[in-house]
N, C-alpha and C. Protein backbone atom coordinates (compact mmCIF):
# COMPACT_ATOMS: atom_id res chain seq x y z
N UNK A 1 -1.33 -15.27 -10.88
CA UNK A 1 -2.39 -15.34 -9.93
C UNK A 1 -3.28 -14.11 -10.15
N UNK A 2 -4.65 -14.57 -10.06
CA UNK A 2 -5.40 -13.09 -10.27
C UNK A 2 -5.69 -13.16 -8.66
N UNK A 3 -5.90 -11.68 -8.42
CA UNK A 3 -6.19 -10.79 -7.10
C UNK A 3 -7.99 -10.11 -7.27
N UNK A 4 -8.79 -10.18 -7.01
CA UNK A 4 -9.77 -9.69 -6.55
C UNK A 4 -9.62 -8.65 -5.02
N UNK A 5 -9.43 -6.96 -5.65
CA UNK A 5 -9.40 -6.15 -4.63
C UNK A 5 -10.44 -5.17 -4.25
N UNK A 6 -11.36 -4.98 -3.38
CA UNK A 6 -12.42 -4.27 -2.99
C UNK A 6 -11.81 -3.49 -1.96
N UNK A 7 -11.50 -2.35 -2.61
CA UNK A 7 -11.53 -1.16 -1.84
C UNK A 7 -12.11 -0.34 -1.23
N UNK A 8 -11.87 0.07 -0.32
CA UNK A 8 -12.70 1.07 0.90
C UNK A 8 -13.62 2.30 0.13
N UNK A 9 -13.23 2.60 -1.03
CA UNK A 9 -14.19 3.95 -1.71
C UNK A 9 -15.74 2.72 -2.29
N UNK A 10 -15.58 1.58 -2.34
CA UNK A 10 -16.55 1.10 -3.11
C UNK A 10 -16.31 0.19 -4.53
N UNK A 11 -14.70 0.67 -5.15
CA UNK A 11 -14.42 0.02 -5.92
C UNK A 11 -14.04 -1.12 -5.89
N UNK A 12 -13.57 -1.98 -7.04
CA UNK A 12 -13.53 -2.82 -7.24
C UNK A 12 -12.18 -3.60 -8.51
N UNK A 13 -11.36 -4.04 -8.45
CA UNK A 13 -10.30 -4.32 -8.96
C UNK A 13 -9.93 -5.61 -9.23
N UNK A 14 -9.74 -6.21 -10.47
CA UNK A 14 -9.16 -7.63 -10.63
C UNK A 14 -7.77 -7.39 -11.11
N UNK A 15 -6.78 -7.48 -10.50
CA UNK A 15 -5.43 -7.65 -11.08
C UNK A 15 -4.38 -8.97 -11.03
N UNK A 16 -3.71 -8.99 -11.98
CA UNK A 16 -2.91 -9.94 -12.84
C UNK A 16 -1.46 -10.21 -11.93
N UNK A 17 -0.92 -10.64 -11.17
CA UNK A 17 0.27 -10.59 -10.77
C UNK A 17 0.89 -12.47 -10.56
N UNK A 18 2.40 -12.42 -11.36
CA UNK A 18 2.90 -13.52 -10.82
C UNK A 18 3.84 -13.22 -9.31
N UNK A 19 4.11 -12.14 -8.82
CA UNK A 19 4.87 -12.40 -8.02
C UNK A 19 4.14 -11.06 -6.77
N UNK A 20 3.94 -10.68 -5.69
CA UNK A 20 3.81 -9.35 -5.13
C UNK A 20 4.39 -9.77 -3.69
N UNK A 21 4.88 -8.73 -3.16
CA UNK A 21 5.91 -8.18 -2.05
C UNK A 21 5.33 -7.54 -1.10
N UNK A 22 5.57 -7.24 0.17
CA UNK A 22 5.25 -6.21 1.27
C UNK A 22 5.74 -5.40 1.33
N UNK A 23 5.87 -3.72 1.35
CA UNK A 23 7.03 -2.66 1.03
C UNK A 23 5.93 -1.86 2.29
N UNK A 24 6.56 -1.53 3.16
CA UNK A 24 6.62 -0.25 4.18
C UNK A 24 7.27 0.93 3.88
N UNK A 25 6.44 2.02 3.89
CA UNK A 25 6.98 3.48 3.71
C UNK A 25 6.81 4.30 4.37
N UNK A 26 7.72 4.86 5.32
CA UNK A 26 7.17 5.88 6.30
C UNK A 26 8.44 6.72 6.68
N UNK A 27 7.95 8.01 5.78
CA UNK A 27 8.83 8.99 5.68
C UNK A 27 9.50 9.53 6.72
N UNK A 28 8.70 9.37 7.90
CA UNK A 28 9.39 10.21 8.77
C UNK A 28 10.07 9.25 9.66
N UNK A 29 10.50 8.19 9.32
CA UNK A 29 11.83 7.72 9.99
C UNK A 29 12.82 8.25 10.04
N UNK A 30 13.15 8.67 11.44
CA UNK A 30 14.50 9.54 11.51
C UNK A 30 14.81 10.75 10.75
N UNK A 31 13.31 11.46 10.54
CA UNK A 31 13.48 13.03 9.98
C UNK A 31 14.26 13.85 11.06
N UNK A 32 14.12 13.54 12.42
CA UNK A 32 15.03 14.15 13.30
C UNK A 32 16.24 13.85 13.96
N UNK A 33 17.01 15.07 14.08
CA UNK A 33 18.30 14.17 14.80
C UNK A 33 17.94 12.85 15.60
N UNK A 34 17.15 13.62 17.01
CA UNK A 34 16.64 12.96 18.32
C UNK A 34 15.73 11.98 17.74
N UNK A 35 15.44 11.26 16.36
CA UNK A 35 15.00 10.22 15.98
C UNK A 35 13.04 10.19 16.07
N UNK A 36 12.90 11.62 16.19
CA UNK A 36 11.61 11.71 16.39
C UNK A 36 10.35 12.20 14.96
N UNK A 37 9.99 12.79 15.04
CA UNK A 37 8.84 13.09 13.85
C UNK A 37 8.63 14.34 13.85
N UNK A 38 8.95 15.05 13.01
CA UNK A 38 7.93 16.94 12.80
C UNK A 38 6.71 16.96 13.08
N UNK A 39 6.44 15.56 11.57
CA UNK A 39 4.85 16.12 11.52
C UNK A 39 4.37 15.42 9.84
N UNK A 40 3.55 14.12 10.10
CA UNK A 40 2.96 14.07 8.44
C UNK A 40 2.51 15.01 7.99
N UNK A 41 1.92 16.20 8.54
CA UNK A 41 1.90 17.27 7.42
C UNK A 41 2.30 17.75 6.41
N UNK A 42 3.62 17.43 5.79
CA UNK A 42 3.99 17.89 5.31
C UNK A 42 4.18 16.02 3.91
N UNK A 43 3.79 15.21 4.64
CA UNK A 43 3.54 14.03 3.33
C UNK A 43 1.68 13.75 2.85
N UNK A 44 1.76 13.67 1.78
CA UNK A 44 0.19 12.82 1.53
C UNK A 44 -0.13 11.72 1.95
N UNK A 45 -1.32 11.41 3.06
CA UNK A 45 -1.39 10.23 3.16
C UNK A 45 -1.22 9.04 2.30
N UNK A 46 -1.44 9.47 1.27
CA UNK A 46 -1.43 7.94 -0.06
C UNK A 46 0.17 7.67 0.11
N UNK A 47 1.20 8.84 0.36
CA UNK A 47 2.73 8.61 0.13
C UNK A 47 3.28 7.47 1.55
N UNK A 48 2.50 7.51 2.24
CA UNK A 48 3.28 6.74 3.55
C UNK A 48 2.38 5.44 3.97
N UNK A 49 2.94 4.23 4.28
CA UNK A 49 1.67 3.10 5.10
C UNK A 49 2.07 1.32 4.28
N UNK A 50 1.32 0.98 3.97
CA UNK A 50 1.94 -0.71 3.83
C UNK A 50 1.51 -0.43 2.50
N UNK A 51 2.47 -1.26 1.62
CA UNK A 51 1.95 -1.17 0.07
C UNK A 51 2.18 -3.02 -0.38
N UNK A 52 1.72 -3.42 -1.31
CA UNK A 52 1.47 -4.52 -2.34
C UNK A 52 2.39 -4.20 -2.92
N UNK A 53 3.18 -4.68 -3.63
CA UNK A 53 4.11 -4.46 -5.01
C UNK A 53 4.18 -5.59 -5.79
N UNK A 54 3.85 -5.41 -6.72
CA UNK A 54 4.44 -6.40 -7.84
C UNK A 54 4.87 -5.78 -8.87
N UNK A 55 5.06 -6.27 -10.38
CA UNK A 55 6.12 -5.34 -10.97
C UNK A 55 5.79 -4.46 -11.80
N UNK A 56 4.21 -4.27 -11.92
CA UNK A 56 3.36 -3.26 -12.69
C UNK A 56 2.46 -2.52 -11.76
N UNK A 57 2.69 -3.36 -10.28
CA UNK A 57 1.42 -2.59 -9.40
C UNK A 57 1.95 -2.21 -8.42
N UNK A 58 1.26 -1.24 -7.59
CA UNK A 58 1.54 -0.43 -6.37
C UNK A 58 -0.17 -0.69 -5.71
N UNK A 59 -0.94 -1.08 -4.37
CA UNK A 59 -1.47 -0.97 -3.84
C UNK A 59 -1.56 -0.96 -2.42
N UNK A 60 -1.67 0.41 -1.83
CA UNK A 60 -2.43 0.33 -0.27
C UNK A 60 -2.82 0.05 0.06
N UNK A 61 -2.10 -0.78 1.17
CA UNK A 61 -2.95 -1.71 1.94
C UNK A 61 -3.94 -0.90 2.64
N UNK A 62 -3.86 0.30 3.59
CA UNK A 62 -4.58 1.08 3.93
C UNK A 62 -6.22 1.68 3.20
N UNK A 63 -6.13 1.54 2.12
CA UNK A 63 -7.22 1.37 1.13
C UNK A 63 -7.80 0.31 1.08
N UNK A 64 -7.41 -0.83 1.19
CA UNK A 64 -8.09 -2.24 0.84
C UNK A 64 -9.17 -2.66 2.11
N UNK A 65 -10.13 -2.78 1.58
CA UNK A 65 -11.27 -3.31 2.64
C UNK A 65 -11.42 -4.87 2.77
N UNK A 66 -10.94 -5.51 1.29
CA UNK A 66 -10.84 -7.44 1.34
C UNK A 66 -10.24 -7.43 -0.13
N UNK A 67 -9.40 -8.53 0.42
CA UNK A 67 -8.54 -9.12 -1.07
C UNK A 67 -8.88 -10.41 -1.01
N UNK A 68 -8.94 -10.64 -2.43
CA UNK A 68 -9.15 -12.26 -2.74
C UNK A 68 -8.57 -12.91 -3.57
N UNK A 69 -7.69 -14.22 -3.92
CA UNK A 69 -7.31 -14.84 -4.54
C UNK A 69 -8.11 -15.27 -5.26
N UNK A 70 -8.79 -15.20 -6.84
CA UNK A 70 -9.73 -15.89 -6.89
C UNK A 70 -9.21 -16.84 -8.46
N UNK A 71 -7.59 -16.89 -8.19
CA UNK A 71 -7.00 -17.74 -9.58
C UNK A 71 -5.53 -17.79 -9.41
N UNK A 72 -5.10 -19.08 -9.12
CA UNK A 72 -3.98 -19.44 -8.78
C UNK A 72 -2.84 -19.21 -10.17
């Protein structure tokens, strides 16, 4: 399936994937005993938030402004 991705900076992306996944990352789950949070300060935003996966790609969802299927 090709992906048509227009990202929030302006760009623009056609990528190749037969298969992609939903993967959540958010570091500070249970950084504290009391199950609470320090502080993202100390992660990069790009490192934490909803990602795309397939088996050559990594994309933020947090980045993406519209995705399109445009090839089955």
């Amino acid at each position: 399936m090709k992906l048509e991705i227009k990202f929030k900076n302006g760009q623009t992306e056609i990528k190749e994937v037969s298969k992609i996944d939903l993967q959540n990352k958010n570091p500070c789950v249970n950084c504290r005993k009391d199950g609470g949070c320090y502080d993202h300060g100390c992660f990069m935003p790009e490192d934490w938030g909803d990602f795309l996966v397939s088996t050559d790609h990594s994309i933020r969802v947090q980045d993406i402004e519209m995705i399109r299927v445009i090839q089955l």
